[in-house]
C-alpha atoms as a PDB file:
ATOM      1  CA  UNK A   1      -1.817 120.304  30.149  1.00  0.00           C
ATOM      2  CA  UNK A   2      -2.148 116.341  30.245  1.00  0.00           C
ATOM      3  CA  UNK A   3      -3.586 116.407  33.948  1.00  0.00           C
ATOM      4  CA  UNK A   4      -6.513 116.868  35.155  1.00  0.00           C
ATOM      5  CA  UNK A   5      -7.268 118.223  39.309  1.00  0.00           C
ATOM      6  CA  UNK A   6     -10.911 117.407  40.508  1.00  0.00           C
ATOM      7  CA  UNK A   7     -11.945 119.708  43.505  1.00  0.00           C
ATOM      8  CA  UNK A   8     -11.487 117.071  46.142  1.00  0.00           C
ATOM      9  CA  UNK A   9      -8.032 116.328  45.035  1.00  0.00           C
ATOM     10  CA  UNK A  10      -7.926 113.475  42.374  1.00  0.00           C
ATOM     11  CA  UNK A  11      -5.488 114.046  39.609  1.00  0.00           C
ATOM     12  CA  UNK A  12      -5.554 112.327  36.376  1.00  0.00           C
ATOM     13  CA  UNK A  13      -2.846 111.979  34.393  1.00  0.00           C
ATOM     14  CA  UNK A  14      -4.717 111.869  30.714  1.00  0.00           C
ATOM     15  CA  UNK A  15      -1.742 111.523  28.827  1.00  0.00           C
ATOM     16  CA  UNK A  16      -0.728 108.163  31.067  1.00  0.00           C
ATOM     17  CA  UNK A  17      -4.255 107.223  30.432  1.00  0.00           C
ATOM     18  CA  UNK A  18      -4.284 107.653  26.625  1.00  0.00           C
ATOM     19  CA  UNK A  19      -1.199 105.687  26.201  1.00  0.00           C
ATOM     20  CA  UNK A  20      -2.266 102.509  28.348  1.00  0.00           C
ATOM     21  CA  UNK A  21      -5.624 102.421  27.429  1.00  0.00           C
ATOM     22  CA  UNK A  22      -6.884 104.617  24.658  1.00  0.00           C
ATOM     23  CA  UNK A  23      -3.608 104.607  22.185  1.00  0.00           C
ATOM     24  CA  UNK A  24      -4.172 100.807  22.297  1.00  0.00           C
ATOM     25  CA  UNK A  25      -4.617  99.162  18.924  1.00  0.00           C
ATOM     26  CA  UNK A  26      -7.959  97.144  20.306  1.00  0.00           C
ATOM     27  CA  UNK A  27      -9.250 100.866  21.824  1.00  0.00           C
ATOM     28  CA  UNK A  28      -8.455 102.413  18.343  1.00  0.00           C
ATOM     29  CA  UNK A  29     -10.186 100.158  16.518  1.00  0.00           C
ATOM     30  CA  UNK A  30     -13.591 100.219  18.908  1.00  0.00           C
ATOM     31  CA  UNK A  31     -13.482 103.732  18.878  1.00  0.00           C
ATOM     32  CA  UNK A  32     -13.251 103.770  14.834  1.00  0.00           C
ATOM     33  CA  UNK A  33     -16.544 101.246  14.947  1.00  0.00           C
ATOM     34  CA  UNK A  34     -18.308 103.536  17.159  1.00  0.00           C
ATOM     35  CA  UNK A  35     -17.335 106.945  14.408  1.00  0.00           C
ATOM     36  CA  UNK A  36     -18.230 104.630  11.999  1.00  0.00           C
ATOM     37  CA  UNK A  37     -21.769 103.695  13.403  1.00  0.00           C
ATOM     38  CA  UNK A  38     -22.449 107.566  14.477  1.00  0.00           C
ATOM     39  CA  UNK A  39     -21.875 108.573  10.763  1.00  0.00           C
ATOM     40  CA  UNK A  40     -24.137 106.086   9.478  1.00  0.00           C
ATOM     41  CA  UNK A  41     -26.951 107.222  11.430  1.00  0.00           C
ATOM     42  CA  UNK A  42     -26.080 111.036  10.665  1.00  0.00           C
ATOM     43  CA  UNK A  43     -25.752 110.039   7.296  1.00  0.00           C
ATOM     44  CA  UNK A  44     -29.814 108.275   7.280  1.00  0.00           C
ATOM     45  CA  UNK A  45     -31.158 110.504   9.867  1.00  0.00           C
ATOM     46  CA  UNK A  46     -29.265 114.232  10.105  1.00  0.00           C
ATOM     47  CA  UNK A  47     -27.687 115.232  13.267  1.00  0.00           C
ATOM     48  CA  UNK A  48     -28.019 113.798  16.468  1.00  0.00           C
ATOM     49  CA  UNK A  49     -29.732 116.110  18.782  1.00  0.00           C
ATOM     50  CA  UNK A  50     -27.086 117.351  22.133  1.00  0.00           C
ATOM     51  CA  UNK A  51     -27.582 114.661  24.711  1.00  0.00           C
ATOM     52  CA  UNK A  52     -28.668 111.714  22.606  1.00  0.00           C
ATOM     53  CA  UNK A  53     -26.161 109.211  21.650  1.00  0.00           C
ATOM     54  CA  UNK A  54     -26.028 106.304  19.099  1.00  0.00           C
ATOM     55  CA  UNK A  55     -26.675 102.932  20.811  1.00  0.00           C
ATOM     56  CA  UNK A  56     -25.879  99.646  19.599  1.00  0.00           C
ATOM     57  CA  UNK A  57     -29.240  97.479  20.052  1.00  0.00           C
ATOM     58  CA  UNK A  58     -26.734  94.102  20.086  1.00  0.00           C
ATOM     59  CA  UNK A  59     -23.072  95.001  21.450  1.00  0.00           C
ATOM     60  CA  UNK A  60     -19.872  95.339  19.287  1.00  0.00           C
ATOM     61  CA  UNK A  61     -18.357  93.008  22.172  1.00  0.00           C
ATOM     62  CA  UNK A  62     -21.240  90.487  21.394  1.00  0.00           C
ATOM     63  CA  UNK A  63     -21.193  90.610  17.927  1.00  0.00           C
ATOM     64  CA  UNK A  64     -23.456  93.121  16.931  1.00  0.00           C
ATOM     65  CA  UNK A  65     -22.678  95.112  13.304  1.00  0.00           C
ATOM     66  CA  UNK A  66     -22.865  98.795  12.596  1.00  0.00           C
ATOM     67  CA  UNK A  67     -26.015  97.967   9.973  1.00  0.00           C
ATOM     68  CA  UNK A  68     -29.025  99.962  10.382  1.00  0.00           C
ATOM     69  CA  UNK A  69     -31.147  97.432  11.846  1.00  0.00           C
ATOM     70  CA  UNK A  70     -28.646  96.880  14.870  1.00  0.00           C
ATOM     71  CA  UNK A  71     -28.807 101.092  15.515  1.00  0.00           C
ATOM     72  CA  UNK A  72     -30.644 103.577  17.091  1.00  0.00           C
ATOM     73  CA  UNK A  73     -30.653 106.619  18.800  1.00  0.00           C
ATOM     74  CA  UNK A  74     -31.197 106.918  22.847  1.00  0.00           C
ATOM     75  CA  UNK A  75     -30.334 109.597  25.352  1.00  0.00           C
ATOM     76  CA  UNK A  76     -27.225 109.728  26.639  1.00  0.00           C
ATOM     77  CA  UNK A  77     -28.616 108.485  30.359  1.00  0.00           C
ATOM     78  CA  UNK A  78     -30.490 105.057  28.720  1.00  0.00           C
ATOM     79  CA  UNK A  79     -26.795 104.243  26.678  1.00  0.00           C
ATOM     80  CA  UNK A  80     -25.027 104.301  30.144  1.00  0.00           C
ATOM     81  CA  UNK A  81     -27.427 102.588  31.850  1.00  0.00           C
ATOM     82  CA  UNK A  82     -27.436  99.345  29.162  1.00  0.00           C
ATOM     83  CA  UNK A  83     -23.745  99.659  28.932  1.00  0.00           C
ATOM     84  CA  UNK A  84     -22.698  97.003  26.844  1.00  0.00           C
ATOM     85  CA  UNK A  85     -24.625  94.133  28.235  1.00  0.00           C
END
């Protein structure tokens, strides 16, 4: 199923959503930076524990690398509160 009904009535249509947003060669390659940075630190520090989330001290959008020095891990609630400022 490619939708999605919330209780008060919203559909999504995920499929629509994938292929004007996600499927989009910039998205792809963001999203293959972000794998890329979450196996590094798996790679240097184990798993990451449920809830925590790797965190980009200096923003892919501003420039900042995948390195070590530019990552660390943060709970889920700090990463979406910095967003990508």
């Amino acid at each position: 199923m490619a939708k999605k009904v919330y209780p008060d009535g919203r559909v999504r249509d995920l499929k629509k959503e994938y292929a004007s947003f996600h499927g989009q060669p910039e998205e792809i390659k963001k999203r293959a930076q972000r794998n890329a940075a979450h196996a590094a630190v798996e790679k240097k520090s184990g798993p990451i524990p449920k809830g925590m989330e790797v965190d980009h001290k200096k923003s892919l959008k501003k420039g900042g690398g995948n390195g070590a020095d530019n990552l660390r891990v943060v709970s889920r609630e700090t990463n979406r509160k910095k967003g990508s400022k």
